[in-house]
Each structure stands twice: as C-alpha cells, then as structure tokens.
PDB file of N, CA and C in Angstrom:
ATOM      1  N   UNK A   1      -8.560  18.587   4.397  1.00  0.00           N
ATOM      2  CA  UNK A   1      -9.005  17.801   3.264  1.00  0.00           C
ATOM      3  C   UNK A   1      -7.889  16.900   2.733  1.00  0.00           C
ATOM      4  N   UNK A   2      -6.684  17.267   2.978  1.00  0.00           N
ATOM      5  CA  UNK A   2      -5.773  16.561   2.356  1.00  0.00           C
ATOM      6  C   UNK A   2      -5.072  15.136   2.868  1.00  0.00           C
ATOM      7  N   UNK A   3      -6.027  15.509   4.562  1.00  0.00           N
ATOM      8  CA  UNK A   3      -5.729  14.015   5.317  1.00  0.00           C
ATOM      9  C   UNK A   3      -6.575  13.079   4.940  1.00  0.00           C
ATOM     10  N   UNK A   4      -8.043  13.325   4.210  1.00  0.00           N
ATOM     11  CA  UNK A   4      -9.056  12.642   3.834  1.00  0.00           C
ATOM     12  C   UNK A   4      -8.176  11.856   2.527  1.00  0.00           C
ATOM     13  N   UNK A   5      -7.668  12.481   1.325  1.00  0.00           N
ATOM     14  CA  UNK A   5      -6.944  12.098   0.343  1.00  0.00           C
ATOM     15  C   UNK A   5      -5.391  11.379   0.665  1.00  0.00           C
ATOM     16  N   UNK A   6      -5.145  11.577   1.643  1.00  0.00           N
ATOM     17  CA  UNK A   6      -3.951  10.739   2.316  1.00  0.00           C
ATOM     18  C   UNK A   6      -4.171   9.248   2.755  1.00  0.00           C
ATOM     19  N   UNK A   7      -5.538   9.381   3.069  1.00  0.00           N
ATOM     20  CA  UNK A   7      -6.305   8.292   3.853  1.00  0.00           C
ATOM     21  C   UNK A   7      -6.901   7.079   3.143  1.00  0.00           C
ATOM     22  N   UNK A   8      -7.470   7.903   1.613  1.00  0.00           N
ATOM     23  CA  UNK A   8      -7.887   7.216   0.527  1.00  0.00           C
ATOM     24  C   UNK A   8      -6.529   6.806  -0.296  1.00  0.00           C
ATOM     25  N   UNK A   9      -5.324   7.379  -0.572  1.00  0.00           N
ATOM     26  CA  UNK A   9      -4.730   6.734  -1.006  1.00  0.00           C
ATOM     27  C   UNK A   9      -3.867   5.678  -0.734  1.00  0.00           C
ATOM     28  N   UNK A  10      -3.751   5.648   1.044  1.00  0.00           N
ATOM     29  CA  UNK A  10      -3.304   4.588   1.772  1.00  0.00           C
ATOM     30  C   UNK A  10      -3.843   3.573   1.541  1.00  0.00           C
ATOM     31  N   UNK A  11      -5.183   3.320   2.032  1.00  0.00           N
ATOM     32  CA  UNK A  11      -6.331   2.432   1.828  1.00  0.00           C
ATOM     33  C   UNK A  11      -6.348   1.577   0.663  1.00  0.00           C
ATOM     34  N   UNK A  12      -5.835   2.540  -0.531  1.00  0.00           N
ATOM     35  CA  UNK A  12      -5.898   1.786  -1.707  1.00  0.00           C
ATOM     36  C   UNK A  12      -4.921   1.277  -2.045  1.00  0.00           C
ATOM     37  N   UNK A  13      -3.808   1.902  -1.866  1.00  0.00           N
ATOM     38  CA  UNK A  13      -2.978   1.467  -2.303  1.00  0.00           C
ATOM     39  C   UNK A  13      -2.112  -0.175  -1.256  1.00  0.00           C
ATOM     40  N   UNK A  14      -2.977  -0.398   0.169  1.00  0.00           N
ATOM     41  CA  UNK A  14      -3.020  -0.855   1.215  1.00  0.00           C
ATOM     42  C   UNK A  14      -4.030  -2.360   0.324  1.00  0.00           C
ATOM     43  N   UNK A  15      -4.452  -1.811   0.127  1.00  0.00           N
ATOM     44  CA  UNK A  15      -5.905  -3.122  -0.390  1.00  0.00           C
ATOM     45  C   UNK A  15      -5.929  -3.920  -1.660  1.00  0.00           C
ATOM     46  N   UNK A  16      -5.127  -2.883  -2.507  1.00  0.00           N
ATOM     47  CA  UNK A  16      -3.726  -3.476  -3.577  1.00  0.00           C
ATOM     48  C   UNK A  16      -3.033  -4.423  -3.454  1.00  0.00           C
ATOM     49  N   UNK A  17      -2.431  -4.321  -2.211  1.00  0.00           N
ATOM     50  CA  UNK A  17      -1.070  -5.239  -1.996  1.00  0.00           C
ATOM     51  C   UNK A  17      -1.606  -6.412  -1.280  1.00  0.00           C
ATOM     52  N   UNK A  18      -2.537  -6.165  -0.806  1.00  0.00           N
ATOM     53  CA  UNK A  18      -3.204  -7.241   0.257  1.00  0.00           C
ATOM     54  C   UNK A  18      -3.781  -8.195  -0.759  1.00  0.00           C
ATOM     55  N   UNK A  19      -4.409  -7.473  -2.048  1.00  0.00           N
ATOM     56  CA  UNK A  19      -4.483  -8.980  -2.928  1.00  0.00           C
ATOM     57  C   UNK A  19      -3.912  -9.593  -3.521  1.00  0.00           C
ATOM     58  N   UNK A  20      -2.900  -9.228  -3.972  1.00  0.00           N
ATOM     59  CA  UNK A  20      -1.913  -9.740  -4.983  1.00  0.00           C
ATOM     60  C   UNK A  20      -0.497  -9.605  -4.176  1.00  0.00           C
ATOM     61  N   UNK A  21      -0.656  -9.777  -2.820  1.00  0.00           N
ATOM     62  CA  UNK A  21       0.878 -10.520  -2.200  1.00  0.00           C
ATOM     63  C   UNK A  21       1.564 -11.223  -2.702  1.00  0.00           C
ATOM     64  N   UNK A  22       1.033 -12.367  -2.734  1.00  0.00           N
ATOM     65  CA  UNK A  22       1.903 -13.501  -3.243  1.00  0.00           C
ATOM     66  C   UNK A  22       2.510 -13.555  -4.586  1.00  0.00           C
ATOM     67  N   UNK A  23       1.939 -12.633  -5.905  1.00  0.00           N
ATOM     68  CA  UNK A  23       2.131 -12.920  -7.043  1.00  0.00           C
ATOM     69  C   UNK A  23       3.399 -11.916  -7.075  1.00  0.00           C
ATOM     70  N   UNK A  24       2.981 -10.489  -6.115  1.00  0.00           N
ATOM     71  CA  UNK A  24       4.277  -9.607  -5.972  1.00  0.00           C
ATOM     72  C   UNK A  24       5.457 -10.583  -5.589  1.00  0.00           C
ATOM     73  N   UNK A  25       5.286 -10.768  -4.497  1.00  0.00           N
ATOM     74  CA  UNK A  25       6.555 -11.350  -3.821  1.00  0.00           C
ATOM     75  C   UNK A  25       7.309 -12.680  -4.931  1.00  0.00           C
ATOM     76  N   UNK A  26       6.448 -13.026  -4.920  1.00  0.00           N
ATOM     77  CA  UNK A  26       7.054 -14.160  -6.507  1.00  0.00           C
ATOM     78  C   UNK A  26       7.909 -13.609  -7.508  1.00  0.00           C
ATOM     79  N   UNK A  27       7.168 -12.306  -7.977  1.00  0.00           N
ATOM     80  CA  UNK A  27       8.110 -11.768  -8.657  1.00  0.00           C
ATOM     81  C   UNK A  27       9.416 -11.109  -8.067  1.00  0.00           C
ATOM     82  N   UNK A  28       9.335 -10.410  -7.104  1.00  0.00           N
ATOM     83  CA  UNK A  28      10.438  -9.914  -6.923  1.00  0.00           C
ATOM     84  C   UNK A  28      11.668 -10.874  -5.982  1.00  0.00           C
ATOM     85  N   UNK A  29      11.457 -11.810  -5.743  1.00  0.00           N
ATOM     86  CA  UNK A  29      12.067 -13.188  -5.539  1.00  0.00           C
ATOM     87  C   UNK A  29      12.596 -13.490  -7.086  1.00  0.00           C
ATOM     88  N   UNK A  30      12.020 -13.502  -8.244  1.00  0.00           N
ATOM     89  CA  UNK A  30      12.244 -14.078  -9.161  1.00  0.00           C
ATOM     90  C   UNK A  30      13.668 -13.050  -9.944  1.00  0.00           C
ATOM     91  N   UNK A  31      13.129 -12.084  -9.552  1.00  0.00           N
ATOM     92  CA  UNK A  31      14.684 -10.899  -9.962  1.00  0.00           C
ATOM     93  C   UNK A  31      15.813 -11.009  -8.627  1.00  0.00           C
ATOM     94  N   UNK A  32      15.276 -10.776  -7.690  1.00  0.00           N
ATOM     95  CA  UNK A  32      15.935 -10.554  -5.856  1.00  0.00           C
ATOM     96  C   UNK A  32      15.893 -11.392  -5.762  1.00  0.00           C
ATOM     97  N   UNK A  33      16.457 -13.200  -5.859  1.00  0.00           N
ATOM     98  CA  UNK A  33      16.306 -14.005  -5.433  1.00  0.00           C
ATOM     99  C   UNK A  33      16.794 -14.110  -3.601  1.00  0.00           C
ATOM    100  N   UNK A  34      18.118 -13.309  -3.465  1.00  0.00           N
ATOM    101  CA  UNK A  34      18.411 -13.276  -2.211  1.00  0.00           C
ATOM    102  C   UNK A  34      17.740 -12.676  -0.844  1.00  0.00           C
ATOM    103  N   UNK A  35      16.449 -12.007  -1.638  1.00  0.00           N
ATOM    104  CA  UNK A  35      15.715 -11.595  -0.876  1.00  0.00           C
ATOM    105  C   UNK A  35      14.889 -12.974  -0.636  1.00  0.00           C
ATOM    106  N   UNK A  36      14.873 -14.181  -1.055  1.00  0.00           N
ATOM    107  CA  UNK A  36      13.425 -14.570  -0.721  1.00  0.00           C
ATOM    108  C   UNK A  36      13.946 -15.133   0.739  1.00  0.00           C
ATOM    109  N   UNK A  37      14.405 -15.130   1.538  1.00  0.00           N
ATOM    110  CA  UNK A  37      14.687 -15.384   2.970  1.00  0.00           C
ATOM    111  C   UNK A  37      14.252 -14.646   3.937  1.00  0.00           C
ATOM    112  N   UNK A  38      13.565 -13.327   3.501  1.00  0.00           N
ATOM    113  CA  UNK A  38      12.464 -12.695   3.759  1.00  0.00           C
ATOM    114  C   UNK A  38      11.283 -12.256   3.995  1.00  0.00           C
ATOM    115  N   UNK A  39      11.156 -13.809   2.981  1.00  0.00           N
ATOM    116  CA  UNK A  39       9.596 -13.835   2.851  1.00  0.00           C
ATOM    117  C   UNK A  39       8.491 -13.831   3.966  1.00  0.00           C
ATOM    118  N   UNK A  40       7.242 -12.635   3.563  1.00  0.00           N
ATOM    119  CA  UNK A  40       6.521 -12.668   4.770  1.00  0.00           C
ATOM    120  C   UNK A  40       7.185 -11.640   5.740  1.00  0.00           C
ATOM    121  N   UNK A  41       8.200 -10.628   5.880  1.00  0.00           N
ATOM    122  CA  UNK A  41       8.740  -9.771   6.221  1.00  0.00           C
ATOM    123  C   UNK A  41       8.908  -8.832   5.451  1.00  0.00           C
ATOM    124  N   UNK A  42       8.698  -8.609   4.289  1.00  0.00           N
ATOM    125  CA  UNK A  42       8.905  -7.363   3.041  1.00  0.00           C
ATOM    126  C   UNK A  42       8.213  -5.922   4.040  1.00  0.00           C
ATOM    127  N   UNK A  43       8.692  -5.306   3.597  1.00  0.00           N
ATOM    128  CA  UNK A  43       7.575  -3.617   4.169  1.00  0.00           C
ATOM    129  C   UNK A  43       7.745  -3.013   2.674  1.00  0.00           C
ATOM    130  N   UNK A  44       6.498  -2.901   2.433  1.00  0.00           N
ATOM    131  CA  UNK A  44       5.914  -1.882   1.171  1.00  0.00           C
ATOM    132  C   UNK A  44       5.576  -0.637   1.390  1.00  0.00           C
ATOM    133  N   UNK A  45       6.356   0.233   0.213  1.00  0.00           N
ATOM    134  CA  UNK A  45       6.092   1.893   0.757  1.00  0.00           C
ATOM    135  C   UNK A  45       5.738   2.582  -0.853  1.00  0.00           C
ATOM    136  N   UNK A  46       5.712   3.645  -0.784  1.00  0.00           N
ATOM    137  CA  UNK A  46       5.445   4.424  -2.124  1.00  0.00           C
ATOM    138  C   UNK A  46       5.716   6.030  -1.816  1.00  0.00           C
ATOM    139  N   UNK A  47       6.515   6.440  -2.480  1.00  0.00           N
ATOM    140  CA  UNK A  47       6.557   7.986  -2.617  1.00  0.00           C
ATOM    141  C   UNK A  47       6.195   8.237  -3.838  1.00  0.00           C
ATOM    142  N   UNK A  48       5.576   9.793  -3.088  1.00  0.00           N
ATOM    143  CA  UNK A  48       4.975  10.663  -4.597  1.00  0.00           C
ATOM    144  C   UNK A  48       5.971  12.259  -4.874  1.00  0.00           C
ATOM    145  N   UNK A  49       5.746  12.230  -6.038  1.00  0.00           N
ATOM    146  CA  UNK A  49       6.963  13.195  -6.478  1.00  0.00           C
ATOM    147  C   UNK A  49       6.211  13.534  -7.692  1.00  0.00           C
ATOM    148  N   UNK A  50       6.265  15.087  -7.476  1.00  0.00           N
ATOM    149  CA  UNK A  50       5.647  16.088  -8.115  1.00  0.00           C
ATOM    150  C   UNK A  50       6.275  17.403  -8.140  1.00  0.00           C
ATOM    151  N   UNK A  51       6.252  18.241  -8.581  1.00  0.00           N
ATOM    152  CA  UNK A  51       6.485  19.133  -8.050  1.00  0.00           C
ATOM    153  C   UNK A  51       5.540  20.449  -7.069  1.00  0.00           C
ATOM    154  N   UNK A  52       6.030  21.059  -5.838  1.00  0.00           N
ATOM    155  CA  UNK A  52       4.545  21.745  -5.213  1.00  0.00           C
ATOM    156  C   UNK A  52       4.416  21.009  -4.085  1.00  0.00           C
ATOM    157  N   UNK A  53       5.262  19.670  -3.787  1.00  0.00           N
ATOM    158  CA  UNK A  53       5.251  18.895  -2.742  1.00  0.00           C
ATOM    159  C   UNK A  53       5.885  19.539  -1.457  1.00  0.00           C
ATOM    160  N   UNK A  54       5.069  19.269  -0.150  1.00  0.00           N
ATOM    161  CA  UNK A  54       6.153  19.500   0.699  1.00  0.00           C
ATOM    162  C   UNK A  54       7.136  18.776   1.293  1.00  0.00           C
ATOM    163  N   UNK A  55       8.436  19.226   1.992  1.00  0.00           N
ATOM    164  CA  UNK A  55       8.698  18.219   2.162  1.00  0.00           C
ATOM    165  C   UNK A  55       8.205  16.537   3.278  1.00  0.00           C
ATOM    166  N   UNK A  56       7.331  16.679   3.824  1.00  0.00           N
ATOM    167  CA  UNK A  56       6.606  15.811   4.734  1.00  0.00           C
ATOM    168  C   UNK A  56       6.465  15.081   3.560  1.00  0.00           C
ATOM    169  N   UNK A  57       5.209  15.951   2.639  1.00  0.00           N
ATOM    170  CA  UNK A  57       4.726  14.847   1.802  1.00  0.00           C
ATOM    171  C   UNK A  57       5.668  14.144   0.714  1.00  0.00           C
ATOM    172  N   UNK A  58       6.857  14.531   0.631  1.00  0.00           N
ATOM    173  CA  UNK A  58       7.739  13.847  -0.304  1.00  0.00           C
ATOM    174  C   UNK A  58       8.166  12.880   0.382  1.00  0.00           C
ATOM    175  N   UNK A  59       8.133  12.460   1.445  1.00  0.00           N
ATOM    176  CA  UNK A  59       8.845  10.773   2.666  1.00  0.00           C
ATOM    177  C   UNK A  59       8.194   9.823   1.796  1.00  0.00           C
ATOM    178  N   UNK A  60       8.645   8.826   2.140  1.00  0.00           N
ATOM    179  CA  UNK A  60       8.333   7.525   1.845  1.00  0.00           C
ATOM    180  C   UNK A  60       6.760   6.896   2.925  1.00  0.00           C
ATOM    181  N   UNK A  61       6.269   6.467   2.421  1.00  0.00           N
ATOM    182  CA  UNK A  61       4.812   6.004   3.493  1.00  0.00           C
ATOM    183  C   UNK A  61       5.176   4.251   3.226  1.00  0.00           C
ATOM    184  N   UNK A  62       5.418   3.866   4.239  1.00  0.00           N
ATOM    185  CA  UNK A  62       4.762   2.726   4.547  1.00  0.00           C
ATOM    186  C   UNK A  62       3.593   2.069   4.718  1.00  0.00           C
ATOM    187  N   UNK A  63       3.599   1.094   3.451  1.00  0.00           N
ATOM    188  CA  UNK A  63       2.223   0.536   3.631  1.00  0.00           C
ATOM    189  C   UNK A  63       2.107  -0.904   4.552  1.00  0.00           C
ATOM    190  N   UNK A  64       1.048  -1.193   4.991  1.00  0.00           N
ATOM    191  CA  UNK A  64       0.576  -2.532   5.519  1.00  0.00           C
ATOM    192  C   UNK A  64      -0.825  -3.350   4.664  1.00  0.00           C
ATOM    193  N   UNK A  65      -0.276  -3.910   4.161  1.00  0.00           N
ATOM    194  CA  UNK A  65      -1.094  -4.483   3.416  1.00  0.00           C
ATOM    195  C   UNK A  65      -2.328  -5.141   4.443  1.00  0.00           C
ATOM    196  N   UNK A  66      -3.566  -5.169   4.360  1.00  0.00           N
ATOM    197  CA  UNK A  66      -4.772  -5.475   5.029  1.00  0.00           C
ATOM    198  C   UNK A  66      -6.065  -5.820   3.987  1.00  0.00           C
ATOM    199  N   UNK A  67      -6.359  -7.336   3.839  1.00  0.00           N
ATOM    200  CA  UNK A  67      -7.706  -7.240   2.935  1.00  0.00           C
ATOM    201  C   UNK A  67      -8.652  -6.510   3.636  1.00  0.00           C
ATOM    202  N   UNK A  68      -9.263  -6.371   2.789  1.00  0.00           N
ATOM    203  CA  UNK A  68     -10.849  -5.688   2.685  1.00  0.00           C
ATOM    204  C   UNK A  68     -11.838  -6.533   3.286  1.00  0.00           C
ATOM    205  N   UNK A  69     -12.604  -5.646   3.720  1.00  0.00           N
ATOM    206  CA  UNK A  69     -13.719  -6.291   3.961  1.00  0.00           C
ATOM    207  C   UNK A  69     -14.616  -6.357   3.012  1.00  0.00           C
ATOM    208  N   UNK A  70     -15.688  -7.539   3.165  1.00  0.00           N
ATOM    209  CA  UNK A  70     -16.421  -7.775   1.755  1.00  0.00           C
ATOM    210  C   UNK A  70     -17.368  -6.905   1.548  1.00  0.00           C
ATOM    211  N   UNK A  71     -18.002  -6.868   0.268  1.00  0.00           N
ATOM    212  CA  UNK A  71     -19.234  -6.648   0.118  1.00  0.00           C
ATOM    213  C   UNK A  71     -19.176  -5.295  -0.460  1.00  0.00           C
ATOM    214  N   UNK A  72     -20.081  -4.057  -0.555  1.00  0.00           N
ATOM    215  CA  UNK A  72     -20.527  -2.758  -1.058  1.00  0.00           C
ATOM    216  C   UNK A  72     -19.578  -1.694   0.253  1.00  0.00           C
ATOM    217  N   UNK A  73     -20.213  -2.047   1.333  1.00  0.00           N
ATOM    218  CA  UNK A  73     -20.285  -1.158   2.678  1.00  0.00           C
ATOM    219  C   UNK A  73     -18.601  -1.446   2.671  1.00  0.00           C
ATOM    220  N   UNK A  74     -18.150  -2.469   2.552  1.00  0.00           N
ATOM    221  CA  UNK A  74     -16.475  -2.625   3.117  1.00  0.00           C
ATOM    222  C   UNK A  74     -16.198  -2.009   2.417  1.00  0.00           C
ATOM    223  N   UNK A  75     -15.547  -1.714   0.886  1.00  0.00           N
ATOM    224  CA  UNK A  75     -15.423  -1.345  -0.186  1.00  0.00           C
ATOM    225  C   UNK A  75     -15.383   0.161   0.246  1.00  0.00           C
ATOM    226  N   UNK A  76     -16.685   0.856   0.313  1.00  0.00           N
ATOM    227  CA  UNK A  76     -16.637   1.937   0.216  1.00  0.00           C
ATOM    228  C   UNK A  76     -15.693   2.689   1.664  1.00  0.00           C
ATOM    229  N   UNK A  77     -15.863   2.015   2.838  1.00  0.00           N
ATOM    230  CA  UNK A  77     -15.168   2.095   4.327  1.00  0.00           C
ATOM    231  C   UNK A  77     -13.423   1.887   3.836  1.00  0.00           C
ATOM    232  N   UNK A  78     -13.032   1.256   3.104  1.00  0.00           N
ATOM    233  CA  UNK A  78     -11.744   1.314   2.720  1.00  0.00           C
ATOM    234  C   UNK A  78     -11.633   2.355   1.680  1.00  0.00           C
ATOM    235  N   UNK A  79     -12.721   3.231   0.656  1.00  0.00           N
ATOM    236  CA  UNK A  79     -12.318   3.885  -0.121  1.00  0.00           C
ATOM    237  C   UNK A  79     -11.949   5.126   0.771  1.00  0.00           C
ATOM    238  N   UNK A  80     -12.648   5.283   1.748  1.00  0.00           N
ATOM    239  CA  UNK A  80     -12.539   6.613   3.025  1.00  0.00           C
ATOM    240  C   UNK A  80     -11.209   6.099   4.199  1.00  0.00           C
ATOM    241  N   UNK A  81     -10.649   5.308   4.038  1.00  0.00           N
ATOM    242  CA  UNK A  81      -9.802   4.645   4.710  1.00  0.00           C
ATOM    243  C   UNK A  81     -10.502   4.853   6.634  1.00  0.00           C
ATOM    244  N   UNK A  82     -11.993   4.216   6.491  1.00  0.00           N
ATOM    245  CA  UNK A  82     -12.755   4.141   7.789  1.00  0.00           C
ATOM    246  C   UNK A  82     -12.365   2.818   8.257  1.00  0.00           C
ATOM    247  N   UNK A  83     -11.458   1.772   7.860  1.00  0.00           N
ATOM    248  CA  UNK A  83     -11.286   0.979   8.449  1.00  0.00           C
ATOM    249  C   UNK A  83     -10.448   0.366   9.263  1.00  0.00           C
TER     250      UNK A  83
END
C-alpha cells in the first residue's frame, strides 16, 4: 500500500512542477542568479522527514516534471500515478 502512496505523491508533486516551471525557475534565478546557465537542466527532488521513517524513505526522490493529461480520466490516472 505504501507504493500506491509513493506513487500518488510523485505524480503530484510531478504535475506541480510541470505547471508552474517557468515561474519556479524565474524565481530561483532571481535569488541564484548564477544558476540561470542552467536553465532547462534543474533536477527537482523533495524529502520527507518525520519521525518513524525508514531509512530508504528518508533519500531524496527525484522528480521529473511531466504535464498531465487533460480532462477528468487524466487527472484521476495521475492521481494513481497510472501514467
């Protein structure tokens, strides 16, 4: 069950970044300016930290940002990370 919830939070947090790329990267260009020579090469990750974690699940995950597909059916296929 916990790969199902691994899957959904990829997805989302995957479908996040995929819309609001550009406004991210703007910003963090706007603090990191020396990063913007990068642009279009960034890798986005997220760790979770709790306590009760193991250590696997305490790594860093790399995300890939990927839009969605449209509509009801896409939506819900990315909430199950079926896509």
């Amino acid at each position: 069950m916990s790969g199902i919830s691994k899957r959904q939070l990829d997805a989302g947090v995957a479908g996040s970044l995929a819309q609001d790329t550009e406004k991210l990267e703007e910003s963090i260009f706007r603090g990191l300016p020396q990063l913007r020579k990068s642009k279009g090469n960034l890798e986005y990750g997220y760790r979770l930290a709790f306590e009760g974690l193991s250590a696997e699940q305490k790594e860093i995950t790399i995300i890939v940002p990927k839009k969605q597909d449209g509509g009801v059916l896409g939506g819900l296929k990315n909430a199950f990370g079926m896509s």
